[in-house]
Protein backbone atom coordinates (compact mmCIF):
# COMPACT_ATOMS: atom_id res chain seq x y z
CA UNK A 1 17.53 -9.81 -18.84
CA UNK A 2 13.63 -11.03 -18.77
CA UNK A 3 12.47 -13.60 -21.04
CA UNK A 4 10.27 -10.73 -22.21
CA UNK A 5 12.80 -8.18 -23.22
CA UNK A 6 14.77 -10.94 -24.71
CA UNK A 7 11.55 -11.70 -26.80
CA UNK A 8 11.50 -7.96 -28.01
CA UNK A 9 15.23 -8.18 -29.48
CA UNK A 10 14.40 -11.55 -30.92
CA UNK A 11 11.31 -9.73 -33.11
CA UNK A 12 13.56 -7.23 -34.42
CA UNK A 13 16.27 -9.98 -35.09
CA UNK A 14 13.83 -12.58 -37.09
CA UNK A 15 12.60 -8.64 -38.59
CA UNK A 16 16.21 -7.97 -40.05
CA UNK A 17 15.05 -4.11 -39.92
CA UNK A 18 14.26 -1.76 -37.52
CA UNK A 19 10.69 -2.19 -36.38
CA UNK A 20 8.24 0.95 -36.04
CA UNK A 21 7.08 1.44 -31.98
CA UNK A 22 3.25 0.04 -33.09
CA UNK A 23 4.64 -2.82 -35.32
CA UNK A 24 6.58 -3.58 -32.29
CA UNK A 25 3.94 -2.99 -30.08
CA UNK A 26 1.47 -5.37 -32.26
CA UNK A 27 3.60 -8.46 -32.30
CA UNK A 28 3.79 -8.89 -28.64
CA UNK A 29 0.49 -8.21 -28.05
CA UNK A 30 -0.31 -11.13 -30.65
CA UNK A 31 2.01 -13.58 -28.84
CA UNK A 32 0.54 -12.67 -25.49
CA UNK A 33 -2.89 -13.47 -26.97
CA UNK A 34 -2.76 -16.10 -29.97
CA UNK A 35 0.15 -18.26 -29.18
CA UNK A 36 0.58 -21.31 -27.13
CA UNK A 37 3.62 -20.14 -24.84
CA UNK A 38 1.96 -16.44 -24.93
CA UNK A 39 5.66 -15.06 -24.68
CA UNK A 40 6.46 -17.15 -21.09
CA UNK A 41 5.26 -16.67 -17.36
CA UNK A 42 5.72 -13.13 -17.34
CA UNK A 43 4.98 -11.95 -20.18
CA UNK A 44 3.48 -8.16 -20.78
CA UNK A 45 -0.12 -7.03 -20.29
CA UNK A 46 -1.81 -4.39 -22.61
CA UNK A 47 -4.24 -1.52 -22.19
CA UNK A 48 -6.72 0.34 -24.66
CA UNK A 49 -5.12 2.96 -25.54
CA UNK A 50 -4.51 5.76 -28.64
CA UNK A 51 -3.61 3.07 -31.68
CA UNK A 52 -5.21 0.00 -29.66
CA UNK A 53 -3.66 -2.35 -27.43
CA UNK A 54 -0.65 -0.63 -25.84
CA UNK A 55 1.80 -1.74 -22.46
CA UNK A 56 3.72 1.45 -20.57
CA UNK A 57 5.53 -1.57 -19.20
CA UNK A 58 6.98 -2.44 -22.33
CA UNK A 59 8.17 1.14 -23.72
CA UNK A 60 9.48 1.57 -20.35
CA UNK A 61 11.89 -1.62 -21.01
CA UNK A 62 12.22 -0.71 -24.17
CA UNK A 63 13.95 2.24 -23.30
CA UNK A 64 15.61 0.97 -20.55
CA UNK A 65 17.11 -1.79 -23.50
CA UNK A 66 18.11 1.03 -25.38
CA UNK A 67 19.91 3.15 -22.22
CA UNK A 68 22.08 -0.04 -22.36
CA UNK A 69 22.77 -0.66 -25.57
CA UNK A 70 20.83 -3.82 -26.45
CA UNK A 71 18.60 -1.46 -28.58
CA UNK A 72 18.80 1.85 -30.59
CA UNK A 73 16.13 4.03 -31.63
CA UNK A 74 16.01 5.40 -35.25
CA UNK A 75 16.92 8.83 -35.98
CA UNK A 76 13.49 10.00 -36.64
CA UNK A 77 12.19 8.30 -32.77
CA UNK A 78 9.65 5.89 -34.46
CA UNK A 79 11.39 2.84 -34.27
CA UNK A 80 13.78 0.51 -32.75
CA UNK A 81 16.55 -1.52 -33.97
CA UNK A 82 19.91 -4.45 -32.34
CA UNK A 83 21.89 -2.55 -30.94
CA UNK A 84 25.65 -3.12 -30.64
CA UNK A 85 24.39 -5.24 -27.20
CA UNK A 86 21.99 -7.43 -28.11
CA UNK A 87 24.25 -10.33 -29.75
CA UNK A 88 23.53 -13.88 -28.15
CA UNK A 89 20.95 -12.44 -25.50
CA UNK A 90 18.24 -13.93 -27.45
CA UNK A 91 20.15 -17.81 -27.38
CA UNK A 92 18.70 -18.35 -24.32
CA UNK A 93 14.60 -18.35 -25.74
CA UNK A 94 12.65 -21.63 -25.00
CA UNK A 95 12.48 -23.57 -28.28
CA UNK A 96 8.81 -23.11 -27.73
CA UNK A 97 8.85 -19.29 -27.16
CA UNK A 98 11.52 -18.71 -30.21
CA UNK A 99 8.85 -21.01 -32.30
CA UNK A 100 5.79 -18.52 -31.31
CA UNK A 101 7.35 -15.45 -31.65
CA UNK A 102 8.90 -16.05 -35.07
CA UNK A 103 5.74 -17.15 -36.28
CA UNK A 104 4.07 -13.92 -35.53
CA UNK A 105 7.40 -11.93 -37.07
CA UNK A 106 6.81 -14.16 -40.27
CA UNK A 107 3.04 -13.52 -40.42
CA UNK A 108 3.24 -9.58 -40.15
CA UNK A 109 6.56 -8.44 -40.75
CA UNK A 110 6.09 -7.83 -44.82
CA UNK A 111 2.44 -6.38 -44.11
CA UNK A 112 1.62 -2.61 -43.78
CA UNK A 113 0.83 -1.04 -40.71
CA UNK A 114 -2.60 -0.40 -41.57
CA UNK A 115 -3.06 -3.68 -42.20
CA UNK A 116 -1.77 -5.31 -38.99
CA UNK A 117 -4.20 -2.62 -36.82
CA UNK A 118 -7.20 -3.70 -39.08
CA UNK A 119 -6.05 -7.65 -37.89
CA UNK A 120 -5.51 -6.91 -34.43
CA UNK A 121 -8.55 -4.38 -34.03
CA UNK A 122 -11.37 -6.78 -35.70
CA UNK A 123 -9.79 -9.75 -33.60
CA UNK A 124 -9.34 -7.65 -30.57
CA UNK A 125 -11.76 -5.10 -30.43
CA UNK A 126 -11.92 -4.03 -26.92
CA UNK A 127 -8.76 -2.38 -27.18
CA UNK A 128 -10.43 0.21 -29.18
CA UNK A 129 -11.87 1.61 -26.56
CA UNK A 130 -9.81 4.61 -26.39
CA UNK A 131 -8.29 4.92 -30.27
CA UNK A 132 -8.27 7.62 -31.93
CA UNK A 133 -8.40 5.12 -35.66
CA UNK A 134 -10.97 3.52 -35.01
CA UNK A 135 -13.40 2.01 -32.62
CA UNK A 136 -15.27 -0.84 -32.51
CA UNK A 137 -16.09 -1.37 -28.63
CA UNK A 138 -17.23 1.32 -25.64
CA UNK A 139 -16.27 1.23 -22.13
CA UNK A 140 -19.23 0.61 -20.39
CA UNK A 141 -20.22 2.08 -17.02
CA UNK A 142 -20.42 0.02 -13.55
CA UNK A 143 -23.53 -0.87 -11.34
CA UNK A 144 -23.11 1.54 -8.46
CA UNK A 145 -21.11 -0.51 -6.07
CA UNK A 146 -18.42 -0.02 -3.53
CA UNK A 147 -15.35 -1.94 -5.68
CA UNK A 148 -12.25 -3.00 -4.48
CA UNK A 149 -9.17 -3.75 -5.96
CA UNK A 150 -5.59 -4.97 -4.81
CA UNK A 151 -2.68 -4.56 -7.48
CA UNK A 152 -0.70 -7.35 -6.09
CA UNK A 153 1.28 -9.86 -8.58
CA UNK A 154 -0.31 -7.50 -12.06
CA UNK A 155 1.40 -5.34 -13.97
CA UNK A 156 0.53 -2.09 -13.87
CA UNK A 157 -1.35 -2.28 -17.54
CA UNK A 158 -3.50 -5.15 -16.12
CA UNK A 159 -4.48 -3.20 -13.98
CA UNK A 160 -5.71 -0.33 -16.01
CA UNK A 161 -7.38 -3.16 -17.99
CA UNK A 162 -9.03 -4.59 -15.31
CA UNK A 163 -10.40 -1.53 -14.13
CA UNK A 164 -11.63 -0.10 -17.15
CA UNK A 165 -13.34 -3.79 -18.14
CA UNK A 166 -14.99 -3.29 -15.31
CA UNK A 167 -16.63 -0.12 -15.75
CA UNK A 168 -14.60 1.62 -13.24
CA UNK A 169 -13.77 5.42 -14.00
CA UNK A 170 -12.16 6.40 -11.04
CA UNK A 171 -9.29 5.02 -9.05
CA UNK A 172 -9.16 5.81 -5.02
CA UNK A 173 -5.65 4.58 -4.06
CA UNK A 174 -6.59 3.97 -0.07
CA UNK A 175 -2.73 3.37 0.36
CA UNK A 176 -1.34 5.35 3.22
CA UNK A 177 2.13 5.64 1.34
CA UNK A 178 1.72 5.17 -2.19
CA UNK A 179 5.21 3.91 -2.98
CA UNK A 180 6.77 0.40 -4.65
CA UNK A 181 9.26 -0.58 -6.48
CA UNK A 182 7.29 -2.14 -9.38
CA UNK A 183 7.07 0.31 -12.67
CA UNK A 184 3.62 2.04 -12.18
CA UNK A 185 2.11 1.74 -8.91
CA UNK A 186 4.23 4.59 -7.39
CA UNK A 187 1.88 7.61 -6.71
CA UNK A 188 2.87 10.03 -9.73
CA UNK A 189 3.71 7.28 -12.30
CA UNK A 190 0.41 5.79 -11.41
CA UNK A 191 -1.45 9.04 -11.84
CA UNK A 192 0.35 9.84 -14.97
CA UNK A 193 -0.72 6.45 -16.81
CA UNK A 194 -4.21 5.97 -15.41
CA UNK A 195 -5.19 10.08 -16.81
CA UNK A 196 -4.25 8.50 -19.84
CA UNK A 197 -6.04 5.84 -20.22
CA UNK A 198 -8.98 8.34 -19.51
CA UNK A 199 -9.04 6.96 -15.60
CA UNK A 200 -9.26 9.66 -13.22
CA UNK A 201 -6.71 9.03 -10.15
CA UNK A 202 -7.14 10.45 -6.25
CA UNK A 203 -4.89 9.54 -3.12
CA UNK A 204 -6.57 9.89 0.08
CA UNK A 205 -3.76 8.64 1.93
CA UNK A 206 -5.76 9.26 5.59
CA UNK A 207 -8.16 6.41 5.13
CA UNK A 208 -4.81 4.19 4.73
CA UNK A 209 -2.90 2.52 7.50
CA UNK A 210 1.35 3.69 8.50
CA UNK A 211 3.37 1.59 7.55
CA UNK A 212 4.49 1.36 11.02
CA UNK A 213 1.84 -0.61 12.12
CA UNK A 214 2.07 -3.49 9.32
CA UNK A 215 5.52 -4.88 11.16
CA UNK A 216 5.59 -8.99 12.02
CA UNK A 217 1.68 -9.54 11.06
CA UNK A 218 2.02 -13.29 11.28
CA UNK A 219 -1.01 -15.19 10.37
CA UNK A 220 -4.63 -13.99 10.24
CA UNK A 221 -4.97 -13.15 13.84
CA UNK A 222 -2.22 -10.24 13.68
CA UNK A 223 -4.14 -8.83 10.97
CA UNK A 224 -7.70 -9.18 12.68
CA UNK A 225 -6.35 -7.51 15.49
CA UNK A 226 -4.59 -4.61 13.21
CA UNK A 227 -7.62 -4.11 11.39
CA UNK A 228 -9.82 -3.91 14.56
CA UNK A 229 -7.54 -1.47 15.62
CA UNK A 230 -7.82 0.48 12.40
CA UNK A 231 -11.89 0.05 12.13
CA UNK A 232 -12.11 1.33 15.83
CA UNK A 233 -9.57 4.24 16.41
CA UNK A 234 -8.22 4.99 13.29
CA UNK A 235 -10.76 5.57 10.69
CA UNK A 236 -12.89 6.92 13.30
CA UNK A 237 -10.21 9.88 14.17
CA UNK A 238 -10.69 11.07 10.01
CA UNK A 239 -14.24 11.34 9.47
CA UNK A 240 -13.65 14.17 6.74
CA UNK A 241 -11.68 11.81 4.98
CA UNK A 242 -14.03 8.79 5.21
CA UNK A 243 -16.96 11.16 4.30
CA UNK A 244 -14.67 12.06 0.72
CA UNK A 245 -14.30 8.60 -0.19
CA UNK A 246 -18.15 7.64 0.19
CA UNK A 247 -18.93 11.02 -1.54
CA UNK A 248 -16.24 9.89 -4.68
CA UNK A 249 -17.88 6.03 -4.31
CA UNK A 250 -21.67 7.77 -5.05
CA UNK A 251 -20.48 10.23 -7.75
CA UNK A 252 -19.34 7.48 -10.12
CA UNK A 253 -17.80 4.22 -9.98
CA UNK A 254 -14.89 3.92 -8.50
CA UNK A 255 -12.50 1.49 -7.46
CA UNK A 256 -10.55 1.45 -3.81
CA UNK A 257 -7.03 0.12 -4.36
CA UNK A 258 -4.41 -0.84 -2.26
CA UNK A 259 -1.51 -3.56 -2.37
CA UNK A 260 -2.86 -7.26 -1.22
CA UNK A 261 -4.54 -9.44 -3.96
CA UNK A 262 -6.66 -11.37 -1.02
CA UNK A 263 -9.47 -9.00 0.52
CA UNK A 264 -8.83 -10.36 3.25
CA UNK A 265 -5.38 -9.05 4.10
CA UNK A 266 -6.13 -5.65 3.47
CA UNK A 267 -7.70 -3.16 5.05
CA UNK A 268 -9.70 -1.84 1.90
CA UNK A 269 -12.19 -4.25 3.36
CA UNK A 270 -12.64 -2.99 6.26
CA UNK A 271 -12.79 0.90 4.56
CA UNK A 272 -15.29 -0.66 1.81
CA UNK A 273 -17.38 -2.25 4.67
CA UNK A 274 -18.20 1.20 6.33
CA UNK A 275 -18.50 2.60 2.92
CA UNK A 276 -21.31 0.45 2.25
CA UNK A 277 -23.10 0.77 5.28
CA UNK A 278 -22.88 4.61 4.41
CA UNK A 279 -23.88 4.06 1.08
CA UNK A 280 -26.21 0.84 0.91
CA UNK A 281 -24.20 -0.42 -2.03
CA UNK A 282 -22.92 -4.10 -2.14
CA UNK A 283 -18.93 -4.38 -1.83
CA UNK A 284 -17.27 -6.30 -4.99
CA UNK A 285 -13.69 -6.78 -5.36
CA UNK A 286 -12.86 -6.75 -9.03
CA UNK A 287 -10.61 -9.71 -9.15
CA UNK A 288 -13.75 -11.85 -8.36
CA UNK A 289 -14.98 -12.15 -4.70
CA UNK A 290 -18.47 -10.41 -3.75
CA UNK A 291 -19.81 -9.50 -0.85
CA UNK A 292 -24.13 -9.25 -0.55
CA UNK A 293 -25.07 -5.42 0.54
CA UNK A 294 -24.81 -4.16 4.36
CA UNK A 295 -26.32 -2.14 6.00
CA UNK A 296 -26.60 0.18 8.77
């Protein structure tokens, strides 16, 4: 079990009650963000969403927790309490982490509902961006530029966060197979969450490379030569589908995603390059490293 699903039981247990979905929901998000361990190394990631910050990661352990046993869900579905599993999977905490999450438990538990939004919104209040409560922040809209993105080592709700702190509307997933084992970034389950964060999805799965051609790349020269290969013959042999993506890049901003953090290793750079000689708008990856305009 992850140290973060063990932190989830060990809420409800320092609770000594079943705890409502957004109580739960709450509580993590205010170890992740205002104490010193922040829940451990891997710890969940949270999105703007209907009642504020929100992780599909975590309901989707959550129910896998209750599936087997080490949680049960209230007869009316609105909350989660031990189940008959749980007993001595939370032993196991970091002093530290057991320390930090109790203090949050003892700080909110007794409190109303309303009254732990109203903390976490007026501390927090970016993830109000999409709440139906309340809100007390907009999403903002990008400079037109070609932005690029690589999912690699995030959760799947930093992702979303990521995007829409950028501005981003749109998400172009340039992957030629859009699969993975990691909750989220399949095609459909990535689809699903981003439409409801209010981030519009499209695969355009030509512009990608087969995942035939990505065997024994060993150092930077295998992947020159691949993406050579792909800036030359393949992208050339789908102009229809390179036309799309500069067409979706102009409409509004949008993000082209793929796998690899470094821009480097992937061949969104190459795709963005051609883009913005198309386009005459700069290339920016949104996990920090710019590139100036170029040009035709």
């Amino acid at each position: 079990m992850l140290t973060r699903q063990k932190c989830l039981l060990y809420m409800i247990e320092r609770a000594g009650r079943a705890v409502g979905h957004l109580e739960l929901t709450k509580w993590a998000f205010l170890v992740a963000r205002e104490t010193r361990s922040a829940g451990g190394g891997s710890f969940y990631d949270f999105v703007p969403y209907l009642y504020g910050p929100f992780s599909f990661t975590l309901f989707r352990e959550a129910d896998t927790l209750v599936r087997e046993g080490y949680l049960r869900e209230t007869k009316d579905g609105k909350a989660w309490e031990r189940g008959d599993g749980a007993n001595g999977n939370t032993d196991t905490l970091s002093p530290a982490i057991r320390f930090d999450v109790a203090g949050v438990v003892e700080r909110f538990a007794r409190r109303a509902s309303d009254e732990l939004v109203d903390y976490v919104y007026t501390g927090f209040p970016w993830y109000t961006a999409n709440s139906r409560i309340k809100r007390l922040a907009e999403r903002q809209n990008a400079m037109p530029a070609v932005y690029t993105v690589g999912y690699e080592r995030w959760s799947v709700d930093r992702l979303l966060d990521e995007v829409m702190l950028a501005g981003i509307s749109r998400i172009i997933d340039v992957r030629s197979n859009p699969v993975a084992r990691r909750y989220g970034f399949h095609r459909s389950s990535l689809s699903r969450v981003a439409g409801k964060v209010g981030l519009e999805y499209v695969h355009v799965p030509e512009v990608g490379i087969p995942s035939s051609l990505r065997h024994d790349l060993d150092g930077m020269e295998d992947y020159d030569r691949l993406f050579d290969h792909y800036t030359n013959t393949l992208l050339p042999s789908q102009p229809d589908a390179v036309r799309r993506v500069s067409d979706l890049v102009i409409q509004k901003a949008s993000v082209l995603l793929c796998m690899e953090a470094d821009p480097a290793l992937c061949h969104r750079t190459r795709l963005a390059a051609i883009i913005s000689s198309m386009t005459h708008l700069p290339v920016r990856d949104i996990r920090g490293i710019e590139c100036g305009p170029i040009t035709s």
